[in-house]
N, C-alpha and C. Protein backbone atom coordinates (compact mmCIF):
# COMPACT_ATOMS: atom_id res chain seq x y z
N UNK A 1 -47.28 17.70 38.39
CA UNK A 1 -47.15 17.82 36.95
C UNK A 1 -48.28 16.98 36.33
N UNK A 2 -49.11 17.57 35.57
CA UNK A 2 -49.95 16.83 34.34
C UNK A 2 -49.62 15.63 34.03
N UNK A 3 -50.47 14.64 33.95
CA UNK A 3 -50.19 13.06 33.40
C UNK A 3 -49.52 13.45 32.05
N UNK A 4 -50.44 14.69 31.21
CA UNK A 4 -49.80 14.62 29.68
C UNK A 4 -48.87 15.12 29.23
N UNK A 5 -48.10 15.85 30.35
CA UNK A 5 -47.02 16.81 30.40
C UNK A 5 -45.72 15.77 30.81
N UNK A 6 -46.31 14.78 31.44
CA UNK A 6 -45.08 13.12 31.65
C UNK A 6 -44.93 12.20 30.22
N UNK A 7 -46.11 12.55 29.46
CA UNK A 7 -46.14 11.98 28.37
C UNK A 7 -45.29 12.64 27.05
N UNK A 8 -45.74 13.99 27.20
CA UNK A 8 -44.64 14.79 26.46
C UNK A 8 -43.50 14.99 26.45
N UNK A 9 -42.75 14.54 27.42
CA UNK A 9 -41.47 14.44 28.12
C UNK A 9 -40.71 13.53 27.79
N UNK A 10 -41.42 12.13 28.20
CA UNK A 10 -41.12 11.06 27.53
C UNK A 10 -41.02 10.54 26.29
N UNK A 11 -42.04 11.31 25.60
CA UNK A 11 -41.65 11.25 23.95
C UNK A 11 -40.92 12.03 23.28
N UNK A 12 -40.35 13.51 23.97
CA UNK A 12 -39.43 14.40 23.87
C UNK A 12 -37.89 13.32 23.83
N UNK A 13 -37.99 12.89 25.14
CA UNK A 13 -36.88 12.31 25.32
C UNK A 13 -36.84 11.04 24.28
N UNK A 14 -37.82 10.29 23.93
CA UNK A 14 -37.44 9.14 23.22
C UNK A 14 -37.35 9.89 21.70
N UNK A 15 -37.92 10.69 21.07
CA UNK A 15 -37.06 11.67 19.80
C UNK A 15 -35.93 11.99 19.69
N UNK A 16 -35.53 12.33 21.00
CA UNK A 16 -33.84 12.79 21.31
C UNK A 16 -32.88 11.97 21.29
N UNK A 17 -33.06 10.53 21.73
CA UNK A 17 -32.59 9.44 21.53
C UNK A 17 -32.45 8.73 20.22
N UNK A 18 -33.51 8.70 19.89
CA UNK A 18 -33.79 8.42 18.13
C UNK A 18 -33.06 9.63 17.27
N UNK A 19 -33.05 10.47 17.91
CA UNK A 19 -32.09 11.56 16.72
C UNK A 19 -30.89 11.40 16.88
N UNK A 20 -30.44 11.39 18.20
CA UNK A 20 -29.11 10.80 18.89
C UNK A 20 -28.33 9.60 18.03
N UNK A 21 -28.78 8.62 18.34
CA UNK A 21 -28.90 6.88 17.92
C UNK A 21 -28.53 6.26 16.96
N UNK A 22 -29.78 7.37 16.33
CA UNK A 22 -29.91 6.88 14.72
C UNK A 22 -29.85 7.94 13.90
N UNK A 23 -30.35 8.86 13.70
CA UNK A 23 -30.37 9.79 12.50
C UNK A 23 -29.10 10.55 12.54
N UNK A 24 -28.34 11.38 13.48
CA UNK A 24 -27.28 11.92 13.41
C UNK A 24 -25.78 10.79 12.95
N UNK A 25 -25.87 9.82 13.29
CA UNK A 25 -25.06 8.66 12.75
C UNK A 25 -24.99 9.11 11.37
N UNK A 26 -26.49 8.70 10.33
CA UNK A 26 -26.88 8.51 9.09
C UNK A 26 -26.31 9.86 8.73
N UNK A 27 -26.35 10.82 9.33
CA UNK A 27 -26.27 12.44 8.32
C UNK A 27 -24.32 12.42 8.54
N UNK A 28 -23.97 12.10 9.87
CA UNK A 28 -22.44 12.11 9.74
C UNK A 28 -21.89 11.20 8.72
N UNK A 29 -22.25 9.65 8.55
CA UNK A 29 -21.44 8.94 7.60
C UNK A 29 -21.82 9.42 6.10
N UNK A 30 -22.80 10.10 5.99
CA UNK A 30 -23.36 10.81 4.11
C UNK A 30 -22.70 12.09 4.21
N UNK A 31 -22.07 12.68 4.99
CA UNK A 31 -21.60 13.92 5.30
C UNK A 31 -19.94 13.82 4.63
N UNK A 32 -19.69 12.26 5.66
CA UNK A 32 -18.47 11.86 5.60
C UNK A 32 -17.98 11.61 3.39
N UNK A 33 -18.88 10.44 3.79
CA UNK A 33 -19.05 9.40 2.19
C UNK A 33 -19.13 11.00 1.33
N UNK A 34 -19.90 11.65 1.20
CA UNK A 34 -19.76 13.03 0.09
C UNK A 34 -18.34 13.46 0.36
N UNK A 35 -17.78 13.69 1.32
CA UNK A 35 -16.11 14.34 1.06
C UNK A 35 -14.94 13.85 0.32
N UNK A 36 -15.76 12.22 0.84
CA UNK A 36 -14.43 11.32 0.22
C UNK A 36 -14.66 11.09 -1.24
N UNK A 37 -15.71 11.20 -1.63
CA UNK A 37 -16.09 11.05 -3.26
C UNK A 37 -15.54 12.44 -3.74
N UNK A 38 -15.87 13.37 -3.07
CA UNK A 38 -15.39 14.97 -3.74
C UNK A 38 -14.14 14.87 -3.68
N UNK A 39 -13.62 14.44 -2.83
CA UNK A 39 -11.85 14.35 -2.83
C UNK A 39 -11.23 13.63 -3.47
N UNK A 40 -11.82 12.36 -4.09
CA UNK A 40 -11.77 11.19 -5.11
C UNK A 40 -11.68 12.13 -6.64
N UNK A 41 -13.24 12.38 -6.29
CA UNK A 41 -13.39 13.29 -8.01
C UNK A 41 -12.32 14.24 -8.17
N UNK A 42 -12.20 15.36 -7.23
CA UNK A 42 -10.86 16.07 -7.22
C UNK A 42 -9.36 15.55 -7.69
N UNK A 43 -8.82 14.71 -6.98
CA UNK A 43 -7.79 14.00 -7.22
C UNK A 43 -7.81 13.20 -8.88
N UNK A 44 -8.91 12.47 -9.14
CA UNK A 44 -9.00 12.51 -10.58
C UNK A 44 -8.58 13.40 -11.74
N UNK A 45 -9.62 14.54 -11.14
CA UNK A 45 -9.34 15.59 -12.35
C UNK A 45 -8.29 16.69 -12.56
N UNK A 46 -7.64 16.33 -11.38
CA UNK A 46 -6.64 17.32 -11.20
C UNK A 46 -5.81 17.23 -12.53
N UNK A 47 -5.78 18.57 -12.84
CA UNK A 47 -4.51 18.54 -14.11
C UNK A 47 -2.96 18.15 -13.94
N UNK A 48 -2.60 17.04 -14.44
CA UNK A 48 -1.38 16.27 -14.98
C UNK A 48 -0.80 16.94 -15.82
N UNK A 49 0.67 17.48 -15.87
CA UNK A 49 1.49 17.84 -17.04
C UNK A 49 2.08 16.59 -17.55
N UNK A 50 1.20 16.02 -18.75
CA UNK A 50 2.04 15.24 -18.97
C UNK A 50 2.88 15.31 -20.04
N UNK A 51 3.49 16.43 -20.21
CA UNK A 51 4.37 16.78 -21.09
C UNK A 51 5.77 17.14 -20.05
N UNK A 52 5.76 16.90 -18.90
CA UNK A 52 7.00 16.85 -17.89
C UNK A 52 7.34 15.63 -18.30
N UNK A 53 8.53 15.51 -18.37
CA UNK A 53 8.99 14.10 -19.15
C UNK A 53 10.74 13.90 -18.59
N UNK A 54 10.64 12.55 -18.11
CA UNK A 54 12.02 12.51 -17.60
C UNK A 54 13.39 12.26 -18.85
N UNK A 55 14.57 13.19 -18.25
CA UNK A 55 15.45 13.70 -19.73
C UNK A 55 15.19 11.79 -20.57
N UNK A 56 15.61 12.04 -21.99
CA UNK A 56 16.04 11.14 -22.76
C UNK A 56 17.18 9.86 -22.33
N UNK A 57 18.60 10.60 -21.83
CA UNK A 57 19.44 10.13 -21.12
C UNK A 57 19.14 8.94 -20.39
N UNK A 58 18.23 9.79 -19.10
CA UNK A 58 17.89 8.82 -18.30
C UNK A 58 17.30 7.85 -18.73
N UNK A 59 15.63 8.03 -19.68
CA UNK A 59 15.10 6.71 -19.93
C UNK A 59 16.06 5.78 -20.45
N UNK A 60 16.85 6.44 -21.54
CA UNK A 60 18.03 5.15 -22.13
C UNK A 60 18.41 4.20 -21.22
N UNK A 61 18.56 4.73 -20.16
CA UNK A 61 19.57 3.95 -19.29
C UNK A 61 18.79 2.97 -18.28
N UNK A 62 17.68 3.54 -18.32
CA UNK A 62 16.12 3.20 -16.93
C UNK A 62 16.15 1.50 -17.33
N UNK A 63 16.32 0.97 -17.97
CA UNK A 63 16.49 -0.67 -17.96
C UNK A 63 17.73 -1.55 -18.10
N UNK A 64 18.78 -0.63 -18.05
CA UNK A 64 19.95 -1.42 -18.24
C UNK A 64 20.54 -1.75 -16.81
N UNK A 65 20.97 -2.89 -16.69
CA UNK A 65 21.09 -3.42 -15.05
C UNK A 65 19.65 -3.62 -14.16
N UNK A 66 18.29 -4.23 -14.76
CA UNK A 66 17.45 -4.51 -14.17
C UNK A 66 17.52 -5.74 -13.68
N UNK A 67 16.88 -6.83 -12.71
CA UNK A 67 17.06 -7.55 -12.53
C UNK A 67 15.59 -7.78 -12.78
N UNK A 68 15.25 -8.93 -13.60
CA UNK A 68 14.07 -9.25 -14.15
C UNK A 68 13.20 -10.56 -13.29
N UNK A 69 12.12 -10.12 -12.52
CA UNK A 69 11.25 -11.30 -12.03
C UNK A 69 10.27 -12.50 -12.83
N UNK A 70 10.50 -13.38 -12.65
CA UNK A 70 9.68 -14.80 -13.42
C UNK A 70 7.78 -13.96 -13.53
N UNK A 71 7.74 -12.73 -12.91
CA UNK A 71 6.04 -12.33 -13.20
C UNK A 71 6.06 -11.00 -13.72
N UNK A 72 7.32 -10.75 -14.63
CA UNK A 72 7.70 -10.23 -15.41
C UNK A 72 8.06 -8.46 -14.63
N UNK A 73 7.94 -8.30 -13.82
CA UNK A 73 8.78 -7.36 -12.90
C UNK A 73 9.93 -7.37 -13.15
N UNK A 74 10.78 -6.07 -13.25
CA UNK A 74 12.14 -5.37 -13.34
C UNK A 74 12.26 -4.60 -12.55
N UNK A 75 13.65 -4.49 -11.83
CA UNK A 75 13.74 -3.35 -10.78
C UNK A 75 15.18 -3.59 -10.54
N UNK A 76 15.51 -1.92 -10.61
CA UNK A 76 17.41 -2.29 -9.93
C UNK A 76 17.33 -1.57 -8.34
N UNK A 77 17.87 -1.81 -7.47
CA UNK A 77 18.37 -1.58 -6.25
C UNK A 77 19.11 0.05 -6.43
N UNK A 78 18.19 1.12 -6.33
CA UNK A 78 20.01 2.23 -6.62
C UNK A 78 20.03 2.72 -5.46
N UNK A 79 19.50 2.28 -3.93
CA UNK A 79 20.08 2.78 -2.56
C UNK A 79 19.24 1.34 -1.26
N UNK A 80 20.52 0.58 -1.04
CA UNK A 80 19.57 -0.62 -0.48
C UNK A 80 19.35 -0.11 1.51
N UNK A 81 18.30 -0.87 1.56
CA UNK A 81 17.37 -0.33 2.86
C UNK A 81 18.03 -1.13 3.59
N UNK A 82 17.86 -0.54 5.44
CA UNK A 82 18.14 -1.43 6.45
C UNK A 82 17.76 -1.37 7.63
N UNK A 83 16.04 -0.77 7.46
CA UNK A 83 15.27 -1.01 7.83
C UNK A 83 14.13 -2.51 8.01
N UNK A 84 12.69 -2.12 8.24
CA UNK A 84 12.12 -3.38 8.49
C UNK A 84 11.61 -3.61 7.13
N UNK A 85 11.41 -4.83 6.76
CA UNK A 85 10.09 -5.08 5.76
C UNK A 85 9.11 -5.31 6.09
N UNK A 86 7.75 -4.24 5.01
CA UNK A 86 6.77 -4.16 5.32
C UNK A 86 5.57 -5.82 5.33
N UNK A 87 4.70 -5.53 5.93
CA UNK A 87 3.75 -6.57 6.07
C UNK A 87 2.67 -6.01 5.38
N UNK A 88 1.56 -6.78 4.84
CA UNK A 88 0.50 -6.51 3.73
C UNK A 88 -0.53 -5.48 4.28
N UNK A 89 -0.44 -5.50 5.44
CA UNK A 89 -1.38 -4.70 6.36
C UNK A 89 -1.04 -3.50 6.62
N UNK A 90 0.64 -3.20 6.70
CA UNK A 90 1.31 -1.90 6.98
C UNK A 90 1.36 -0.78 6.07
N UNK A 91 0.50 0.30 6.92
CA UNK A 91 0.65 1.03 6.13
C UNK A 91 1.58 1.99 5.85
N UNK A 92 2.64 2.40 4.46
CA UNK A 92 3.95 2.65 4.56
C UNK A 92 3.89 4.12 4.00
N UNK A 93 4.70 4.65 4.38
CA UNK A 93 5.65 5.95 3.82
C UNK A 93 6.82 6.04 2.61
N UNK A 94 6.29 6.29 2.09
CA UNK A 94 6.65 6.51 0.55
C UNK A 94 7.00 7.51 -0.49
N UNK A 95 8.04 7.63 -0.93
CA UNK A 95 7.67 8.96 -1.92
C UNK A 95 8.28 8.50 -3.35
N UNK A 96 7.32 8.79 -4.68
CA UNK A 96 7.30 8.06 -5.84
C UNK A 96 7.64 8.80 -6.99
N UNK A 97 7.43 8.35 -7.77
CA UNK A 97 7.45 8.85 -9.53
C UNK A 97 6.83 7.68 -10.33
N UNK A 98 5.73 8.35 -11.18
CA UNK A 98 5.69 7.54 -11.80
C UNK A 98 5.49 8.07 -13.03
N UNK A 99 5.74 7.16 -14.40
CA UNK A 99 6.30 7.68 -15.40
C UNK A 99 5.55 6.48 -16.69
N UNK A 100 5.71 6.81 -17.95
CA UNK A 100 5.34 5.97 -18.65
C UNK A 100 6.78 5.34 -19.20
N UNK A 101 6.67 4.83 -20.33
CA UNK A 101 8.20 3.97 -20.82
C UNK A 101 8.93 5.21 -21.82
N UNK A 102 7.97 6.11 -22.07
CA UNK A 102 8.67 7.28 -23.22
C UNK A 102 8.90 8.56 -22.26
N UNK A 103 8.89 8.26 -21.11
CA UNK A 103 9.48 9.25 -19.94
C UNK A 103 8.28 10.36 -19.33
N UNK A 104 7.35 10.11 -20.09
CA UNK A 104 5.81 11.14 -19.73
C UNK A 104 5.95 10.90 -17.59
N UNK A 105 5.82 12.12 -17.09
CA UNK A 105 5.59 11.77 -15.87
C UNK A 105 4.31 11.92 -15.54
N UNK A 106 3.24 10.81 -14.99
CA UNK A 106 1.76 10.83 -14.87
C UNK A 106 1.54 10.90 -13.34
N UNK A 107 2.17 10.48 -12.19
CA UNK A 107 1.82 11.42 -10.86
C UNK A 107 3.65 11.09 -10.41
N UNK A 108 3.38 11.76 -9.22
CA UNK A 108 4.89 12.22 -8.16
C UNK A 108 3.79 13.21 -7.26
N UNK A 109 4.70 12.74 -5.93
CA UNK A 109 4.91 12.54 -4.74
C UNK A 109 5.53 13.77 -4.16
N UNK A 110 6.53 13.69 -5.28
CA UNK A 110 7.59 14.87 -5.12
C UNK A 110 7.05 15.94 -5.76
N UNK A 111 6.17 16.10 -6.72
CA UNK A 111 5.43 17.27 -7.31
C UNK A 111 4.69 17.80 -6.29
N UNK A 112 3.77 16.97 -5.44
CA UNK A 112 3.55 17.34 -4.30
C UNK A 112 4.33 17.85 -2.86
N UNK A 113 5.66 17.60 -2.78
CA UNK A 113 6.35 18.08 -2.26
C UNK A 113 5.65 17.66 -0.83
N UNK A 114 5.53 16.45 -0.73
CA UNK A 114 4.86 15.63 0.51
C UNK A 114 4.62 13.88 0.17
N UNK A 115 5.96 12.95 1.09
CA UNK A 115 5.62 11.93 0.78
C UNK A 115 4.13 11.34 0.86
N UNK A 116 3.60 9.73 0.08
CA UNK A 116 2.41 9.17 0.60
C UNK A 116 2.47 8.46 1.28
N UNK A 117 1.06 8.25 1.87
CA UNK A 117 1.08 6.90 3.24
C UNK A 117 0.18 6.17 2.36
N UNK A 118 -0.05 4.77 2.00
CA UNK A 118 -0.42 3.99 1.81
C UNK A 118 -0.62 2.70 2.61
N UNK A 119 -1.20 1.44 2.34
CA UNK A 119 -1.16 0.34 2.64
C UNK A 119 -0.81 -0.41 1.71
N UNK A 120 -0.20 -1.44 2.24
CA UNK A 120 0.65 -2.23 1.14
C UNK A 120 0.16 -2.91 0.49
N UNK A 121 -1.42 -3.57 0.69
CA UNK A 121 -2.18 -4.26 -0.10
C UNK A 121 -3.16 -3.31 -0.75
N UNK A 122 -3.11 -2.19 -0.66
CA UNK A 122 -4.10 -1.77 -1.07
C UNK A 122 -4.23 -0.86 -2.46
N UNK A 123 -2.60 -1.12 -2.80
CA UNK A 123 -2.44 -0.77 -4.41
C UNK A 123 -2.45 -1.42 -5.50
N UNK A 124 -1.34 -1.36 -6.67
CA UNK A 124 -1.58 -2.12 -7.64
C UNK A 124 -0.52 -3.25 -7.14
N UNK A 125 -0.85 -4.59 -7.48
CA UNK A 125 0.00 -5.82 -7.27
C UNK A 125 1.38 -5.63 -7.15
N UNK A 126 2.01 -4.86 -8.90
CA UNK A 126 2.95 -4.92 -8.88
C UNK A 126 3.78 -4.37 -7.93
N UNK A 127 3.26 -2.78 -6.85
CA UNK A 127 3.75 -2.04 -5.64
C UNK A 127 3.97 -2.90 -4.47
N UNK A 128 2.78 -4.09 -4.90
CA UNK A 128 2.46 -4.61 -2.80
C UNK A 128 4.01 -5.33 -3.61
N UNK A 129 4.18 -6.03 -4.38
CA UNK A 129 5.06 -7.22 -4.68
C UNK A 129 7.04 -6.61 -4.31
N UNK A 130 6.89 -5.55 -4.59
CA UNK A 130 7.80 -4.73 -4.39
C UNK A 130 7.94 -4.52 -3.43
N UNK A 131 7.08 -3.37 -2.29
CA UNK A 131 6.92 -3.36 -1.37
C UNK A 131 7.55 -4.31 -0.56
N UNK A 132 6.88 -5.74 -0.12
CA UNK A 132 6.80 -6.44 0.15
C UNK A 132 8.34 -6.98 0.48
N UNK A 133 9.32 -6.58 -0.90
CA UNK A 133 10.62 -7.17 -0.52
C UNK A 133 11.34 -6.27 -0.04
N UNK A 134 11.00 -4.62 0.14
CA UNK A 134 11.67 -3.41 0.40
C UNK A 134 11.82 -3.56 1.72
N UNK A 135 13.01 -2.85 2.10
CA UNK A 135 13.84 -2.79 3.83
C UNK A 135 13.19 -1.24 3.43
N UNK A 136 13.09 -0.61 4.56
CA UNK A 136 12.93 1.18 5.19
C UNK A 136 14.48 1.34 4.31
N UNK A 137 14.31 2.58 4.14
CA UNK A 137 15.48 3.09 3.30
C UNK A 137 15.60 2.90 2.17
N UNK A 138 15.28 2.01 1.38
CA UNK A 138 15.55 1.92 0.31
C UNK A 138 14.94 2.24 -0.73
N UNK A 139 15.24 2.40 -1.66
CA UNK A 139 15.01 3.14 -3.48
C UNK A 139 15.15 1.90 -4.30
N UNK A 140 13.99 1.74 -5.04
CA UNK A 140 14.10 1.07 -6.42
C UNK A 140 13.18 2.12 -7.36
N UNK A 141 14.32 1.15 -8.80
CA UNK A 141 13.87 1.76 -9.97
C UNK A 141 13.01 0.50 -10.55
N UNK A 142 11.23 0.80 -11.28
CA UNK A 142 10.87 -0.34 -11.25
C UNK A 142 10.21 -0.30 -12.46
N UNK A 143 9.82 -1.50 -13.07
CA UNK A 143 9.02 -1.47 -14.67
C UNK A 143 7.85 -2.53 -13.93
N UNK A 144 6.80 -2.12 -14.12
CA UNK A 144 5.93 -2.88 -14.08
C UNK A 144 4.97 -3.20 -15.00
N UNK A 145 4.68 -4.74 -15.34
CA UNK A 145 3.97 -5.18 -16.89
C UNK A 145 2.74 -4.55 -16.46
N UNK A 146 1.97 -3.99 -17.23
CA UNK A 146 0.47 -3.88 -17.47
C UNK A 146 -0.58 -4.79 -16.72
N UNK A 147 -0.41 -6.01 -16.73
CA UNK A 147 -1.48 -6.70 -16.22
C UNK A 147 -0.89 -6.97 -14.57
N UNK A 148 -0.16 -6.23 -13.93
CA UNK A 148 0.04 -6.25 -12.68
C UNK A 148 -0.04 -4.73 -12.30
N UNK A 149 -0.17 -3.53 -12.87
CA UNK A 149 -0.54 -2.13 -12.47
C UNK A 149 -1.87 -2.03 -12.87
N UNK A 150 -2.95 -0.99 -13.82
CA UNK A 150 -4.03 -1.20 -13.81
C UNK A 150 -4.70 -2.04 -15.13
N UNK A 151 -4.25 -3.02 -15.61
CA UNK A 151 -4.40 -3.84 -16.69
C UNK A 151 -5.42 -3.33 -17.62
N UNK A 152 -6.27 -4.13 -17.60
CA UNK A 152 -7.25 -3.61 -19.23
C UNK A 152 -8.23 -2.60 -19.01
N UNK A 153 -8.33 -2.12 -17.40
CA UNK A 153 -9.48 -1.12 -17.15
C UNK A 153 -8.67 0.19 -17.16
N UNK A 154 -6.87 0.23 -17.28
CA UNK A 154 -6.28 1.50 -16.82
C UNK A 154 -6.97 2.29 -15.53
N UNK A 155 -6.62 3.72 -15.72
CA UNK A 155 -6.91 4.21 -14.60
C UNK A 155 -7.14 5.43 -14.43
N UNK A 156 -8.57 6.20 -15.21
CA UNK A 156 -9.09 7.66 -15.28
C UNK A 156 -8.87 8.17 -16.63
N UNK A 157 -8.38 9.02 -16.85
CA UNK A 157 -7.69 10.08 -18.22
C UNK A 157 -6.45 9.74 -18.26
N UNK A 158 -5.63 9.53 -16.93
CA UNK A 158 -4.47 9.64 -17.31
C UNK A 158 -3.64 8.63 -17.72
N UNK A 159 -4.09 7.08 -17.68
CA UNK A 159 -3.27 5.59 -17.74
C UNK A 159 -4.32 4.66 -18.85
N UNK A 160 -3.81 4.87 -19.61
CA UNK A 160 -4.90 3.77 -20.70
C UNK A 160 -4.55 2.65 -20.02
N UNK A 161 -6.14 2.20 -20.62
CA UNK A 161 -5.92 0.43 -20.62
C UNK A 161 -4.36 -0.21 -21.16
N UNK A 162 -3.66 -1.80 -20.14
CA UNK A 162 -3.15 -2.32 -20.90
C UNK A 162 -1.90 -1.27 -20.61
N UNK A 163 -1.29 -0.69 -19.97
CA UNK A 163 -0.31 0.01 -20.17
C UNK A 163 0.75 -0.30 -19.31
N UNK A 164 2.16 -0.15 -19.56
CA UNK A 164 3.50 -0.69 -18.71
C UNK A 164 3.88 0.72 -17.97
N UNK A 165 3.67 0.49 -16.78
CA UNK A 165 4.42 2.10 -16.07
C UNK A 165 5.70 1.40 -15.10
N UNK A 166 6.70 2.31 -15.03
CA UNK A 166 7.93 2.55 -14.84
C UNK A 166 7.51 3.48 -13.25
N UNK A 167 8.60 3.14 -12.28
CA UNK A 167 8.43 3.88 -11.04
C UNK A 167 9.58 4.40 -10.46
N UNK A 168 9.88 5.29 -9.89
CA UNK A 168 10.87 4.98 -8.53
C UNK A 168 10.43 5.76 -7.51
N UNK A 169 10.62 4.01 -6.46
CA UNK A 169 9.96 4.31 -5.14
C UNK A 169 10.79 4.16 -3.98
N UNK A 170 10.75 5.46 -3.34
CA UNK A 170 11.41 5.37 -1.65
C UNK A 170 10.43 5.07 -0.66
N UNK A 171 11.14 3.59 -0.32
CA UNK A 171 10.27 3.30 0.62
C UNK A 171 11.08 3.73 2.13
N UNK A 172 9.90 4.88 2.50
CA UNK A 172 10.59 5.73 3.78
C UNK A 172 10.64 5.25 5.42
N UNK A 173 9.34 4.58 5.09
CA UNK A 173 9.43 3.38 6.58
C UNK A 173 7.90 3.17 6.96
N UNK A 174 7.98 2.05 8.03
CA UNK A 174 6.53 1.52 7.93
C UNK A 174 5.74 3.06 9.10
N UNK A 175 4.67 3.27 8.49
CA UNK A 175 3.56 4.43 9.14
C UNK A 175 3.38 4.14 10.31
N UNK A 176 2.62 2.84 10.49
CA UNK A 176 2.14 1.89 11.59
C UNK A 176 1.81 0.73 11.37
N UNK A 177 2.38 0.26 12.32
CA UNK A 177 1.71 -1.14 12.93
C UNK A 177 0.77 -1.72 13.66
């Protein structure tokens, strides 16, 4: 074989490596990073009815028998768990409602007709804080102040700044450990 035909070979092969290595990496994680932004933007803009509104009745009643926390958290117990409690790292199974204080419903879980998996630190305060004291099984009804859900930046179109949202969350059990 040709000296320059060992040379071509070898730089064949060291391109292949370098495309290998390095460049196919770079095109998979920009491949990746574009889906998760499109699926971000998606989930944003998705249309909200927020004229689904939980009856009158109920809101009346949505704070009477709360038990009120010193960081201004409310929440009643209406099915207690006896399962594990979650850890900040665990990511949990969940299925929600969430609502404003005049009964507007702004996402559910159950509209989707598929609980979420989350991590417990990786929402708004007032959820991990909750979370946090929830057994598997159990249901709370919850008010959370404004400056512990998305405080003065809110959150897209659908949560002004500064706003108090109301929840109820089944916490279904920890995902993994």
């Amino acid at each position: 074989m040709p000296e320059h035909s060992l040379i071509a070979f070898s730089d064949t092969l060291g391109l292949l490596n370098f495309f290998i290595r390095d460049f196919m990496p770079r095109i998979l994680f920009g491949a990746i990073a574009a889906l998760v932004l499109f699926l971000i933007f998606f989930r944003q803009n998705e249309e909200i009815d927020l004229e689904k509104k939980i009856p009158a009745e109920t809101m009346a009643s949505f704070f009477n028998g709360m038990q009120t926390r010193s960081d201004g958290i409310a929440f009643r117990i209406v099915r207690t768990g006896t399962g594990r409690n979650p850890q900040p790292t665990d990511r949990v199974q969940v299925h929600y409602r969430g609502f404003f204080k005049d009964g507007r419903v702004f996402d559910s879980s159950y509209r989707l007709k598929e609980p979420a998996i989350m991590q417990v630190n990786q929402v708004i305060p007032g959820w991990t804080r909750m979370l946090l004291e929830m057994k598997e099984g159990e249901i709370r009804e919850v008010f959370i102040p404004a400056d512990l859900a998305y405080g003065s930046m809110g959150a897209g179109r659908i949560i002004p700044p500064d706003t108090d949202l109301c929840f109820q969350i089944e916490y279904i059990k920890i995902y993994s450990r």
